[in-house]
PDB file of N, CA and C in Angstrom:
ATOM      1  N   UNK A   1      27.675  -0.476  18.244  1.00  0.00           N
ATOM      2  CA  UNK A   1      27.662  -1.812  17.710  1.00  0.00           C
ATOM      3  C   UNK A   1      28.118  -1.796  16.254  1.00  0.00           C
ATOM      4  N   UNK A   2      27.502  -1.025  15.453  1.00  0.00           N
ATOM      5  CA  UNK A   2      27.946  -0.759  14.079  1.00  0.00           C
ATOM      6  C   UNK A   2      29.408  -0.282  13.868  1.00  0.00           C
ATOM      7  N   UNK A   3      29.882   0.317  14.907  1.00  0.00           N
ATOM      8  CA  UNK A   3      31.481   0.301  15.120  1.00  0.00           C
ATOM      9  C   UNK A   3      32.146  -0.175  14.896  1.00  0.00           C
ATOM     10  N   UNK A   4      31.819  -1.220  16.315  1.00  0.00           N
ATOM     11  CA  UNK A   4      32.612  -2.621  16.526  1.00  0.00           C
ATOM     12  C   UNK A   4      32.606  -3.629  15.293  1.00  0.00           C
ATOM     13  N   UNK A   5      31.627  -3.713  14.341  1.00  0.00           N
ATOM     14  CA  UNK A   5      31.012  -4.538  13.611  1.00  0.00           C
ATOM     15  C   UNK A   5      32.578  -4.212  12.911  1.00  0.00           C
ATOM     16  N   UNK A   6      32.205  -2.779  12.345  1.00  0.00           N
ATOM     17  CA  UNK A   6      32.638  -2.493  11.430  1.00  0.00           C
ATOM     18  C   UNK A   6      34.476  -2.327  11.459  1.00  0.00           C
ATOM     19  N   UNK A   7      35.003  -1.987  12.936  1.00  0.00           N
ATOM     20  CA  UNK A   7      36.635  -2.285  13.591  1.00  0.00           C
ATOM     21  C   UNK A   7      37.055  -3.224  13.089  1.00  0.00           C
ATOM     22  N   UNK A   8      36.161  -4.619  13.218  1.00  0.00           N
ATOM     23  CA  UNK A   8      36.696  -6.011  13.151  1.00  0.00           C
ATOM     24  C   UNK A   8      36.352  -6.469  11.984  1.00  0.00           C
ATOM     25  N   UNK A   9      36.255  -5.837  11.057  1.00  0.00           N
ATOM     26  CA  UNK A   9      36.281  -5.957   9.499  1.00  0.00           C
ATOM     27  C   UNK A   9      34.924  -7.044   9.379  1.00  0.00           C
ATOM     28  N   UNK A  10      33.760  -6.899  10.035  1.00  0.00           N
ATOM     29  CA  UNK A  10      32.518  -7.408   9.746  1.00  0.00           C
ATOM     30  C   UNK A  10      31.632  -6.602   8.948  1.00  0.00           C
ATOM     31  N   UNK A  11      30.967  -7.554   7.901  1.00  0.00           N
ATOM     32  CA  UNK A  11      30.101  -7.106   7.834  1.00  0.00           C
ATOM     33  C   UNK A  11      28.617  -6.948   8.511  1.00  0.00           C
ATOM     34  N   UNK A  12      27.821  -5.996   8.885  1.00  0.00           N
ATOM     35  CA  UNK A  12      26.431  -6.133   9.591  1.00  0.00           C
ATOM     36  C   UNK A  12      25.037  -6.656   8.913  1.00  0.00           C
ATOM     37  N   UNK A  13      25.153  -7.713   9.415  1.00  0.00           N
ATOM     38  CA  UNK A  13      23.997  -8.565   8.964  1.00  0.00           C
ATOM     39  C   UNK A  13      22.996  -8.197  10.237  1.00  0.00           C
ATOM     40  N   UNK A  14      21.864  -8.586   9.812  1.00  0.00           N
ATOM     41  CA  UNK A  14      20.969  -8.707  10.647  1.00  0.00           C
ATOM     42  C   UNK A  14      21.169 -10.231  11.742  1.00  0.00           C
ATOM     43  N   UNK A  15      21.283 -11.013  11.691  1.00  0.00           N
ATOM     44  CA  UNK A  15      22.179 -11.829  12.199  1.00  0.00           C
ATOM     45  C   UNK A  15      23.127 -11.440  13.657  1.00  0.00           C
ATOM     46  N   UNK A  16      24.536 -10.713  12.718  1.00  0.00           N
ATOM     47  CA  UNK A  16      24.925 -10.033  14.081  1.00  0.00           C
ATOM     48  C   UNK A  16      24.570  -9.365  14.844  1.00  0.00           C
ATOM     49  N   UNK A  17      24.089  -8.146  13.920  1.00  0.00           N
ATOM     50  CA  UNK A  17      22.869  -7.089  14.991  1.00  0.00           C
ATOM     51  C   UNK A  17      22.324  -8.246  16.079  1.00  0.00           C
ATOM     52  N   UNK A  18      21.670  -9.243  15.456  1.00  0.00           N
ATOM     53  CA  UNK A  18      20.738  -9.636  16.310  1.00  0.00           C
ATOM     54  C   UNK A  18      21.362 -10.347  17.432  1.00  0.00           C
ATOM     55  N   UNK A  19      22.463 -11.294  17.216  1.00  0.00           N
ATOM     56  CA  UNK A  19      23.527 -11.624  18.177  1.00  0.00           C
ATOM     57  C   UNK A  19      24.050 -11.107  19.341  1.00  0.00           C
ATOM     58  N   UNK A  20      24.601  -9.642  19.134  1.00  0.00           N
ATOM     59  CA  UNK A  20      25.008  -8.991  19.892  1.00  0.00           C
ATOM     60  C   UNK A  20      23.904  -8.166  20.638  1.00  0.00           C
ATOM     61  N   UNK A  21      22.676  -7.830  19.920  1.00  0.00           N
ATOM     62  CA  UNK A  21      21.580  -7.556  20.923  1.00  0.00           C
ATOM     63  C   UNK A  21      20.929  -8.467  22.117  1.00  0.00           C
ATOM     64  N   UNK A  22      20.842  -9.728  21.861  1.00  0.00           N
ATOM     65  CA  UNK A  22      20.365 -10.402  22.232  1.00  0.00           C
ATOM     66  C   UNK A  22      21.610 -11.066  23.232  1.00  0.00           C
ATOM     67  N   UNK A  23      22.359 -10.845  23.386  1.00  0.00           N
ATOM     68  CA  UNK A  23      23.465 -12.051  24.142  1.00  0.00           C
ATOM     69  C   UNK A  23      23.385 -11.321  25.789  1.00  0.00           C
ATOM     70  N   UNK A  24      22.859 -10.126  25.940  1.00  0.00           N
ATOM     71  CA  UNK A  24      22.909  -9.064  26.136  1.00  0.00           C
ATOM     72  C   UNK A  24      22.581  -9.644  27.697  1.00  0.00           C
ATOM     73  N   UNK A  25      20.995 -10.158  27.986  1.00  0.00           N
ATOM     74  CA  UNK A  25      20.314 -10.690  29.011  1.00  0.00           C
ATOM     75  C   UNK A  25      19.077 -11.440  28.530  1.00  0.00           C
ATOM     76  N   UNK A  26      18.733 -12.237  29.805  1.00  0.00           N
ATOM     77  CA  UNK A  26      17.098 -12.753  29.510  1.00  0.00           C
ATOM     78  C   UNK A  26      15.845 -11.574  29.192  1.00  0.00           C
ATOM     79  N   UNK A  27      16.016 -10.456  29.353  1.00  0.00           N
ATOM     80  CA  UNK A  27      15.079  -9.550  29.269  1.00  0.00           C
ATOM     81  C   UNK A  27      15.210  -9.310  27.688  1.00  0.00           C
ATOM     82  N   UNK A  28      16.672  -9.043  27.094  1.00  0.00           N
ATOM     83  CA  UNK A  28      16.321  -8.785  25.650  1.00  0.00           C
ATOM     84  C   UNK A  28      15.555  -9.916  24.829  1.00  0.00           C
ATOM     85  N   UNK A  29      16.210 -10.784  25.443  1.00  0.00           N
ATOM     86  CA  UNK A  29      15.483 -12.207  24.821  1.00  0.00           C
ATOM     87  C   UNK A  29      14.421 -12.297  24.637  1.00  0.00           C
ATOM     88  N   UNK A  30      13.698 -12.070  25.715  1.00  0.00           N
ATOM     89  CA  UNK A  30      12.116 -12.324  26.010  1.00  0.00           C
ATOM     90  C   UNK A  30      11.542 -10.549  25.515  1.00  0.00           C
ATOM     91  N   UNK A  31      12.087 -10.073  25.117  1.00  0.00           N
ATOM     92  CA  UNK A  31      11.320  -8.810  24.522  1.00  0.00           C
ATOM     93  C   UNK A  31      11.366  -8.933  23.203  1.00  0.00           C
ATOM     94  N   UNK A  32      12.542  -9.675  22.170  1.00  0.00           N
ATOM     95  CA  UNK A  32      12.605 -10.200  20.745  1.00  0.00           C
ATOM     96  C   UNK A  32      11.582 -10.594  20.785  1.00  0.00           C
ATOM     97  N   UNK A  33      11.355 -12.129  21.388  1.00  0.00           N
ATOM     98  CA  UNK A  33      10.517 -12.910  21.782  1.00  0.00           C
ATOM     99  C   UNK A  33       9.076 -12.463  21.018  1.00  0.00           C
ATOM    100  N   UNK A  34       8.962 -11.393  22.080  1.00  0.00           N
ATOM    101  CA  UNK A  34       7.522 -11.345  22.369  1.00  0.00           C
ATOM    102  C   UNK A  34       7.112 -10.117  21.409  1.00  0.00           C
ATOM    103  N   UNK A  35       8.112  -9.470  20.777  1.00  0.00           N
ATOM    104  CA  UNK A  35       7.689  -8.518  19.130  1.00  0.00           C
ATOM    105  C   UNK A  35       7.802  -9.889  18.056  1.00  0.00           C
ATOM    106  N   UNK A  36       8.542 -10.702  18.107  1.00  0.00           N
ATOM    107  CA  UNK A  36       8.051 -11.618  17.173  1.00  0.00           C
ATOM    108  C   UNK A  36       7.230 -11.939  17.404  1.00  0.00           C
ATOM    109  N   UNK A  37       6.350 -12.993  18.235  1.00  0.00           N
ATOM    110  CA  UNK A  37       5.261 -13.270  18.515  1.00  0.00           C
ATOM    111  C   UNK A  37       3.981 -12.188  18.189  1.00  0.00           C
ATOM    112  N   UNK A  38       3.988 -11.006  18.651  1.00  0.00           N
ATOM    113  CA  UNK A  38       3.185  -9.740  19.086  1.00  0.00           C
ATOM    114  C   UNK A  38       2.893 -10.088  17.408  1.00  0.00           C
ATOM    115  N   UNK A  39       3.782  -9.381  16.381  1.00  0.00           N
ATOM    116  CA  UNK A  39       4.182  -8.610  15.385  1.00  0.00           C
ATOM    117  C   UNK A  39       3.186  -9.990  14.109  1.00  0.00           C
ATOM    118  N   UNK A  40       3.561 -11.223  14.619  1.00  0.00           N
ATOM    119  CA  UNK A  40       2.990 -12.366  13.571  1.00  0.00           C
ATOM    120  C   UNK A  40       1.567 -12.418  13.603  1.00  0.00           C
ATOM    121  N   UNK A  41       0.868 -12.861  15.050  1.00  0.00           N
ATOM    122  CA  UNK A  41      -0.444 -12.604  15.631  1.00  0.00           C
ATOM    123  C   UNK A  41      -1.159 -11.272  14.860  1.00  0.00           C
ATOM    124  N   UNK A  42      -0.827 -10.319  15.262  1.00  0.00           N
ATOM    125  CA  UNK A  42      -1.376  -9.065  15.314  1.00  0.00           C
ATOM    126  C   UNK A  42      -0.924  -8.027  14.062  1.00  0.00           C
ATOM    127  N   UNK A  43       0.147  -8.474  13.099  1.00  0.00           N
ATOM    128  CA  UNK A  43       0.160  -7.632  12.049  1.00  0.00           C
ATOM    129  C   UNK A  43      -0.349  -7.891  10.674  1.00  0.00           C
ATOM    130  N   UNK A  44      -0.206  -7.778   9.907  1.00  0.00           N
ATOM    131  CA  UNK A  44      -0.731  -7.379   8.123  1.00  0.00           C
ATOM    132  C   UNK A  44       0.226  -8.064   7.719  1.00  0.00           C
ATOM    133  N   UNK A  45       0.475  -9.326   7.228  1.00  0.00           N
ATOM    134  CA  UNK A  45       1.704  -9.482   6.208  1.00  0.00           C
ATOM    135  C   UNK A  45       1.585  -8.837   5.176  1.00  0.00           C
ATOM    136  N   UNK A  46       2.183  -7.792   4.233  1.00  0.00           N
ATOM    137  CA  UNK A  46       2.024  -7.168   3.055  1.00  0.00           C
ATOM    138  C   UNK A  46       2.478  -9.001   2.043  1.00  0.00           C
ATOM    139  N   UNK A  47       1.648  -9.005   1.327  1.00  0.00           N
ATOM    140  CA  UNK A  47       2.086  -9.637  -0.282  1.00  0.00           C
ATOM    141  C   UNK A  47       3.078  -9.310  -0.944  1.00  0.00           C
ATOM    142  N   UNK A  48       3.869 -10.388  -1.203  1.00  0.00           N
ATOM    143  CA  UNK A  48       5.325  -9.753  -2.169  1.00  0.00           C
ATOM    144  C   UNK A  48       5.921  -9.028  -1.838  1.00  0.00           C
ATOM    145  N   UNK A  49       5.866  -8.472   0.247  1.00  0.00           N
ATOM    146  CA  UNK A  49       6.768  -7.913   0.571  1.00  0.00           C
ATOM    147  C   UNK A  49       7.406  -8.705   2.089  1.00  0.00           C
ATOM    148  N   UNK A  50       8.225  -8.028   2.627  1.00  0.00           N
ATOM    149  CA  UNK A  50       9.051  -8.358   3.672  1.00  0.00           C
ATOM    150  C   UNK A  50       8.088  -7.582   4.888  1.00  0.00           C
ATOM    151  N   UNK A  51       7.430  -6.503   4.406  1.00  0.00           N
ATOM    152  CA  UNK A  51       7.013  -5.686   5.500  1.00  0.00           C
ATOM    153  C   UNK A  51       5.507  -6.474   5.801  1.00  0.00           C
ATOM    154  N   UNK A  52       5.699  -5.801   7.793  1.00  0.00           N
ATOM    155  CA  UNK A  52       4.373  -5.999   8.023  1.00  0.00           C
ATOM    156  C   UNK A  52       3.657  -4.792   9.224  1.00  0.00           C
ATOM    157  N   UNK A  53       2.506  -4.426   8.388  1.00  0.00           N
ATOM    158  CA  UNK A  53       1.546  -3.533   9.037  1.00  0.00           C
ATOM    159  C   UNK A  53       1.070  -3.691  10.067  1.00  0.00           C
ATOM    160  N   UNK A  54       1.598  -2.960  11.766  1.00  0.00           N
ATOM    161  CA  UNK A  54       0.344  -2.834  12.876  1.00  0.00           C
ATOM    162  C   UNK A  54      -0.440  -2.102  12.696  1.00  0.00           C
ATOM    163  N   UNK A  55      -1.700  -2.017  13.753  1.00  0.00           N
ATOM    164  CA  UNK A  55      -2.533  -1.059  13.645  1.00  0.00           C
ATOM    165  C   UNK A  55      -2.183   0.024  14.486  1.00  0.00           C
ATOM    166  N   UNK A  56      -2.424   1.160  14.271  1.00  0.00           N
ATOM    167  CA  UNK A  56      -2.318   2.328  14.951  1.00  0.00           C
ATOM    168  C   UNK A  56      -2.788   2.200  16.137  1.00  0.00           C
ATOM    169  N   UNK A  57      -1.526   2.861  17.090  1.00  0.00           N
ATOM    170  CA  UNK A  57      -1.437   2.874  18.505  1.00  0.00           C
ATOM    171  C   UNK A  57      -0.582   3.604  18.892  1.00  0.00           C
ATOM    172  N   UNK A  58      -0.812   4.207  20.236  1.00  0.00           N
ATOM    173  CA  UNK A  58       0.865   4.707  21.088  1.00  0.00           C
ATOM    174  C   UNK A  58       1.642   3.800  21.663  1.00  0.00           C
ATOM    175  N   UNK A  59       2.994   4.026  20.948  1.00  0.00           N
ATOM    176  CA  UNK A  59       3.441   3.327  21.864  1.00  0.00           C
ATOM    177  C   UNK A  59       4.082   2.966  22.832  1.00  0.00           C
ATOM    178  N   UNK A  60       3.391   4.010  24.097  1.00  0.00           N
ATOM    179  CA  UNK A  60       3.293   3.354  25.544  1.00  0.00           C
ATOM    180  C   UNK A  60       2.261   2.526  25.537  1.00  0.00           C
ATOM    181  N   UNK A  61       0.913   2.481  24.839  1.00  0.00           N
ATOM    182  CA  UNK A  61      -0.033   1.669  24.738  1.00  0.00           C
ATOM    183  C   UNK A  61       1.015   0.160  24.635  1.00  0.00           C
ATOM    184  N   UNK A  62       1.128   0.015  23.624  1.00  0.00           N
ATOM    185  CA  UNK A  62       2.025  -1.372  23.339  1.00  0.00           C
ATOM    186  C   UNK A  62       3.094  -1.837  23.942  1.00  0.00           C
ATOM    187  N   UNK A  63       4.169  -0.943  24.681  1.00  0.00           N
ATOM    188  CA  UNK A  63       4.999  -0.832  25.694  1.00  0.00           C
ATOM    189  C   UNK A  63       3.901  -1.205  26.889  1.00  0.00           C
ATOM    190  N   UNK A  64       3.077  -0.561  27.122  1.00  0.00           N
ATOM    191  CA  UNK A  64       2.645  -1.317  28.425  1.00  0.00           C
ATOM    192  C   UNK A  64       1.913  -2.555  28.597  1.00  0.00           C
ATOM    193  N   UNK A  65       1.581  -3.112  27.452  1.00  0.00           N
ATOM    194  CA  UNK A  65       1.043  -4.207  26.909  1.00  0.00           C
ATOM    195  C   UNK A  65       2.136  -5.252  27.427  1.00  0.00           C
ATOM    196  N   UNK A  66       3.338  -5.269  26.595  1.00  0.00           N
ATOM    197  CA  UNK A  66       4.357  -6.100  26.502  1.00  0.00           C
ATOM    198  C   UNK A  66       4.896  -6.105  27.839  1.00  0.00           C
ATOM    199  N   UNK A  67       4.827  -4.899  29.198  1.00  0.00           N
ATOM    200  CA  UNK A  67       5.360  -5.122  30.210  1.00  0.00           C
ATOM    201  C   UNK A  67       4.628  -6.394  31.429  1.00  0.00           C
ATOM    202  N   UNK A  68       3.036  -6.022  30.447  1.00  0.00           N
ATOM    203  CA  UNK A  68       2.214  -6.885  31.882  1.00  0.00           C
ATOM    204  C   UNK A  68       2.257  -8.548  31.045  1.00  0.00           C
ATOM    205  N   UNK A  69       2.934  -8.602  30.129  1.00  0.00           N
ATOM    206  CA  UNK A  69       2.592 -10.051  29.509  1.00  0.00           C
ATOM    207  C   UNK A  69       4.101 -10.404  29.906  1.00  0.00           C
ATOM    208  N   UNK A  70       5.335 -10.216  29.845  1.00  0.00           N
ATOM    209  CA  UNK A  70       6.820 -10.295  29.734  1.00  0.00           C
ATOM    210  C   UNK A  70       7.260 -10.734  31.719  1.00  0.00           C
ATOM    211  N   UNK A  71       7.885 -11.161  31.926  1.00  0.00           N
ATOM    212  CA  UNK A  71       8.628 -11.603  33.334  1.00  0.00           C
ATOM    213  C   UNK A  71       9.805 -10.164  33.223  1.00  0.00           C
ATOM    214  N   UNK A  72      10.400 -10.538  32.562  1.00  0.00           N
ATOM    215  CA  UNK A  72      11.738  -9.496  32.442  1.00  0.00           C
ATOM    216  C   UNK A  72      11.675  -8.355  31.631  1.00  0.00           C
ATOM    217  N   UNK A  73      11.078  -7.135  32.263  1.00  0.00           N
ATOM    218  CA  UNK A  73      10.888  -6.207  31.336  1.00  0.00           C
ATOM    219  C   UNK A  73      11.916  -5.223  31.086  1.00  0.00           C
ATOM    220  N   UNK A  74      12.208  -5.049  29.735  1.00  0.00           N
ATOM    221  CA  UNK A  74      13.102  -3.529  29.488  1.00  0.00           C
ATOM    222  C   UNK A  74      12.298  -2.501  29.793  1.00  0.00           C
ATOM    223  N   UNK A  75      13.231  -1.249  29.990  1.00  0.00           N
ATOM    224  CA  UNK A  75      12.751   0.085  29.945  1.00  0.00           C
ATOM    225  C   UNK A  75      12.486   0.145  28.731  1.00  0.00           C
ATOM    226  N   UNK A  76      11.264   1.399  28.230  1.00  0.00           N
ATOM    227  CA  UNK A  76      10.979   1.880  26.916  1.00  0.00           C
ATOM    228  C   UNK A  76      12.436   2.522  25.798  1.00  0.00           C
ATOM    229  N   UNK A  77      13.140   2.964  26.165  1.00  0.00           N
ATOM    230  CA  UNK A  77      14.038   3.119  25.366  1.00  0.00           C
ATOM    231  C   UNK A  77      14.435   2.106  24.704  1.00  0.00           C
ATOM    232  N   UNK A  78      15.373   0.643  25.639  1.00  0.00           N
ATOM    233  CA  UNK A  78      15.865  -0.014  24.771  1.00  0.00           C
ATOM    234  C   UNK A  78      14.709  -0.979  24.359  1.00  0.00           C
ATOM    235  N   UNK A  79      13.312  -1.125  24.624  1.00  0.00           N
ATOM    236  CA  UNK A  79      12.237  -1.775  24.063  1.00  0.00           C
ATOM    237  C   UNK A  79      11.862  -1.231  22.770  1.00  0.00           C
ATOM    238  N   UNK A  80      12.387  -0.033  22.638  1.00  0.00           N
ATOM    239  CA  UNK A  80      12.296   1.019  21.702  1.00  0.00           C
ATOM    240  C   UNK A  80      13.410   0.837  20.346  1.00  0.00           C
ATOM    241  N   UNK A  81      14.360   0.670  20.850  1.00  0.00           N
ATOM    242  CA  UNK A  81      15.623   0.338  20.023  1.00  0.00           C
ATOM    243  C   UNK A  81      15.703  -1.226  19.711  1.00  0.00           C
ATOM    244  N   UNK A  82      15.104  -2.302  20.189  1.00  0.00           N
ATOM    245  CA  UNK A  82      14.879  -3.764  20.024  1.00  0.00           C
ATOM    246  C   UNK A  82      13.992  -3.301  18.173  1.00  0.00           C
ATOM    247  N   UNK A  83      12.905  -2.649  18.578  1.00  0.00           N
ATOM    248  CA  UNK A  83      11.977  -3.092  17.662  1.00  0.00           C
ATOM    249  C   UNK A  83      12.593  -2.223  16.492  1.00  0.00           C
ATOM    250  N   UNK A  84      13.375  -0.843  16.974  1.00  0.00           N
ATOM    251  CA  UNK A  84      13.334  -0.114  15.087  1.00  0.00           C
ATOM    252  C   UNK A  84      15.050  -1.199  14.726  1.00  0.00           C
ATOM    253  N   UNK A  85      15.828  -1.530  16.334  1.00  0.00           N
ATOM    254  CA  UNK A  85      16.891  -2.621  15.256  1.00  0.00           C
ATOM    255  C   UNK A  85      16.908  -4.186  14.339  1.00  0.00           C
ATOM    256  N   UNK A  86      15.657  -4.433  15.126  1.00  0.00           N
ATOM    257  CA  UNK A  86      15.743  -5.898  15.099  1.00  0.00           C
ATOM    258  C   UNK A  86      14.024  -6.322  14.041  1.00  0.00           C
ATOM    259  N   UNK A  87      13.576  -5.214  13.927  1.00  0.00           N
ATOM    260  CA  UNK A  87      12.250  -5.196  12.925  1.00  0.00           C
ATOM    261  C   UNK A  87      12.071  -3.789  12.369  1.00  0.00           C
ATOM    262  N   UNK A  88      12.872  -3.307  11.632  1.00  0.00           N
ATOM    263  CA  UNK A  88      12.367  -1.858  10.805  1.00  0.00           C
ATOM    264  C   UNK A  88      11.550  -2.663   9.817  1.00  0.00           C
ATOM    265  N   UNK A  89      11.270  -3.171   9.511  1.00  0.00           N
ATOM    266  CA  UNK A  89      10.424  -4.212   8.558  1.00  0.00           C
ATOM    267  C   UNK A  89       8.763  -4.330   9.058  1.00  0.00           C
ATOM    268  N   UNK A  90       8.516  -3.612  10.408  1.00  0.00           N
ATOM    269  CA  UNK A  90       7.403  -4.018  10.665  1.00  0.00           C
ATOM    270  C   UNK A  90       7.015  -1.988  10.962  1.00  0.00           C
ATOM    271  N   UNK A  91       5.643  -1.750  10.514  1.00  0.00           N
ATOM    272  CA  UNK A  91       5.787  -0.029  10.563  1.00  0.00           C
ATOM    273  C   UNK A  91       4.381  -0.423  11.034  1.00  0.00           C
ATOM    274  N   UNK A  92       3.974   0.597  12.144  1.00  0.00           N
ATOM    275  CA  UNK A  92       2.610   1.390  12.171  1.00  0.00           C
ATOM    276  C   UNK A  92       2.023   2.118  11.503  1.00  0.00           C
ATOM    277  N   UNK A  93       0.749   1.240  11.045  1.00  0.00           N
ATOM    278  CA  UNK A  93       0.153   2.257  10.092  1.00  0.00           C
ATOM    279  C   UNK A  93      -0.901   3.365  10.335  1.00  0.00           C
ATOM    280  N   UNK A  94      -0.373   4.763   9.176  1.00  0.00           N
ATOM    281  CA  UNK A  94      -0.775   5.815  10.010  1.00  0.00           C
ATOM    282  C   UNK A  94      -2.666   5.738   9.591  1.00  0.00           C
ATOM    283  N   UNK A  95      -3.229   5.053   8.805  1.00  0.00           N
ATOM    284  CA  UNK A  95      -4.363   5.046   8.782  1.00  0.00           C
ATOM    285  C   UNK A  95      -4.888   3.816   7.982  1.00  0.00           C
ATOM    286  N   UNK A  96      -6.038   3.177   8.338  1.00  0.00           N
ATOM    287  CA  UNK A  96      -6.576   1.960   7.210  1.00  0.00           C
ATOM    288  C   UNK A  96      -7.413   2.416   6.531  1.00  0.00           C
ATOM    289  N   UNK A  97      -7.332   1.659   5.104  1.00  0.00           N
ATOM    290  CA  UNK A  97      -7.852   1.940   4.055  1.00  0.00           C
ATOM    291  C   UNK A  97      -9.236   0.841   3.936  1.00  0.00           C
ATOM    292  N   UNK A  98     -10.313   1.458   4.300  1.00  0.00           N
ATOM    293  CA  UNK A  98     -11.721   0.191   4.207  1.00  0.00           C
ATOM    294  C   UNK A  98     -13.068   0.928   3.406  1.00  0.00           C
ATOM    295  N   UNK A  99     -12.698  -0.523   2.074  1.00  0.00           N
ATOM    296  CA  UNK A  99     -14.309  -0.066   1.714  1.00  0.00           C
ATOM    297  C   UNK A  99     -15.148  -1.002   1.568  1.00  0.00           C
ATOM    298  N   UNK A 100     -16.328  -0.442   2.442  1.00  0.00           N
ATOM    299  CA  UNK A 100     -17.805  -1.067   2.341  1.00  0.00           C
ATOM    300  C   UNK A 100     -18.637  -1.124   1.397  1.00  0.00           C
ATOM    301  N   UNK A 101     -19.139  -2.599   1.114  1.00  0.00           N
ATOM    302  CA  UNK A 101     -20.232  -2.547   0.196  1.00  0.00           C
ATOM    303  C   UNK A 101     -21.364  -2.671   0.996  1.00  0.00           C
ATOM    304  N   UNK A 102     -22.071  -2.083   0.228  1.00  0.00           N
ATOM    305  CA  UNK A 102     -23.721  -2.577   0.751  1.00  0.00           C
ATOM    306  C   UNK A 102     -24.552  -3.384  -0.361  1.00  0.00           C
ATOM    307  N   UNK A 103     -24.707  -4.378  -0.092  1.00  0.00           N
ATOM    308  CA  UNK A 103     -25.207  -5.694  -1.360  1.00  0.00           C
ATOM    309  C   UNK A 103     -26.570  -5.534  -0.088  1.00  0.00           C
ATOM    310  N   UNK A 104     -27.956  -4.921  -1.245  1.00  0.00           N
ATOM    311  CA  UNK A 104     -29.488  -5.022  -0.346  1.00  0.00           C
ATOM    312  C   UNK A 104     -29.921  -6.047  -1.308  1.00  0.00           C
ATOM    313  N   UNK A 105     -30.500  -7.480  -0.893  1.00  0.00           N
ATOM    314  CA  UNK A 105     -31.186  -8.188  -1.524  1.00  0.00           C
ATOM    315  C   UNK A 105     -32.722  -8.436  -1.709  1.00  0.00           C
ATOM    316  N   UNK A 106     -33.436  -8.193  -2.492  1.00  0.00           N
ATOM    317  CA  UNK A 106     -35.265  -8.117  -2.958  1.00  0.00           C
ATOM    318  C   UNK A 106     -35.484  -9.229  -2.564  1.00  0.00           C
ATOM    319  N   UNK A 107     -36.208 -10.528  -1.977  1.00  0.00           N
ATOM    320  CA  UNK A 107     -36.924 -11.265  -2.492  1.00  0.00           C
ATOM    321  C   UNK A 107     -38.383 -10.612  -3.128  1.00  0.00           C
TER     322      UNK A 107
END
């Protein structure tokens, strides 16, 4: 794709990427779809950034998630290549950072 982009004197926007991924079938569609959706619900927007944090998982865990919710499912590869082309912006995080207070109150 970055080839072709690049043969026909384009530049690669995310845009085209996303164009030419998507024109593809109803299955890519509905797998964008449903990492946008997934990714808004269920991730971390970072502040003052573009990126957003899931929580740690495998992901066949999340691959098999998205197969029993989706009509038209991709194989894991190109479900695989949807999300690092069409969201490198969204990363699994390798651990959370949590701290507890303990506030004990006297009456």
């Amino acid at each position: 794709m970055k080839r072709a982009l690049h043969n026909n004197g384009l530049e690669e926007t995310t845009e085209r990427v996303r164009a030419a991924i998507l024109s593809a079938n109803d299955a890519t569609t509905e797998c964008y779809l449903w990492f946008q959706e997934f990714f808004h619900f269920s991730g971390d927007h970072i502040p003052n950034s573009n990126e957003i944090h899931i929580e740690h998982s495998r992901y066949m865990a999340l691959y098999n998630q998205y197969k029993k919710e989706c009509v038209f499912a991709l194989g894991f590869t190109q479900w695989n290549q949807i999300w690092e082309l069409l969201f490198p912006h969204v990363k699994m995080r390798e651990y959370k950072q949590v701290i507890y207070f303990n506030i004990y109150i006297c009456i």
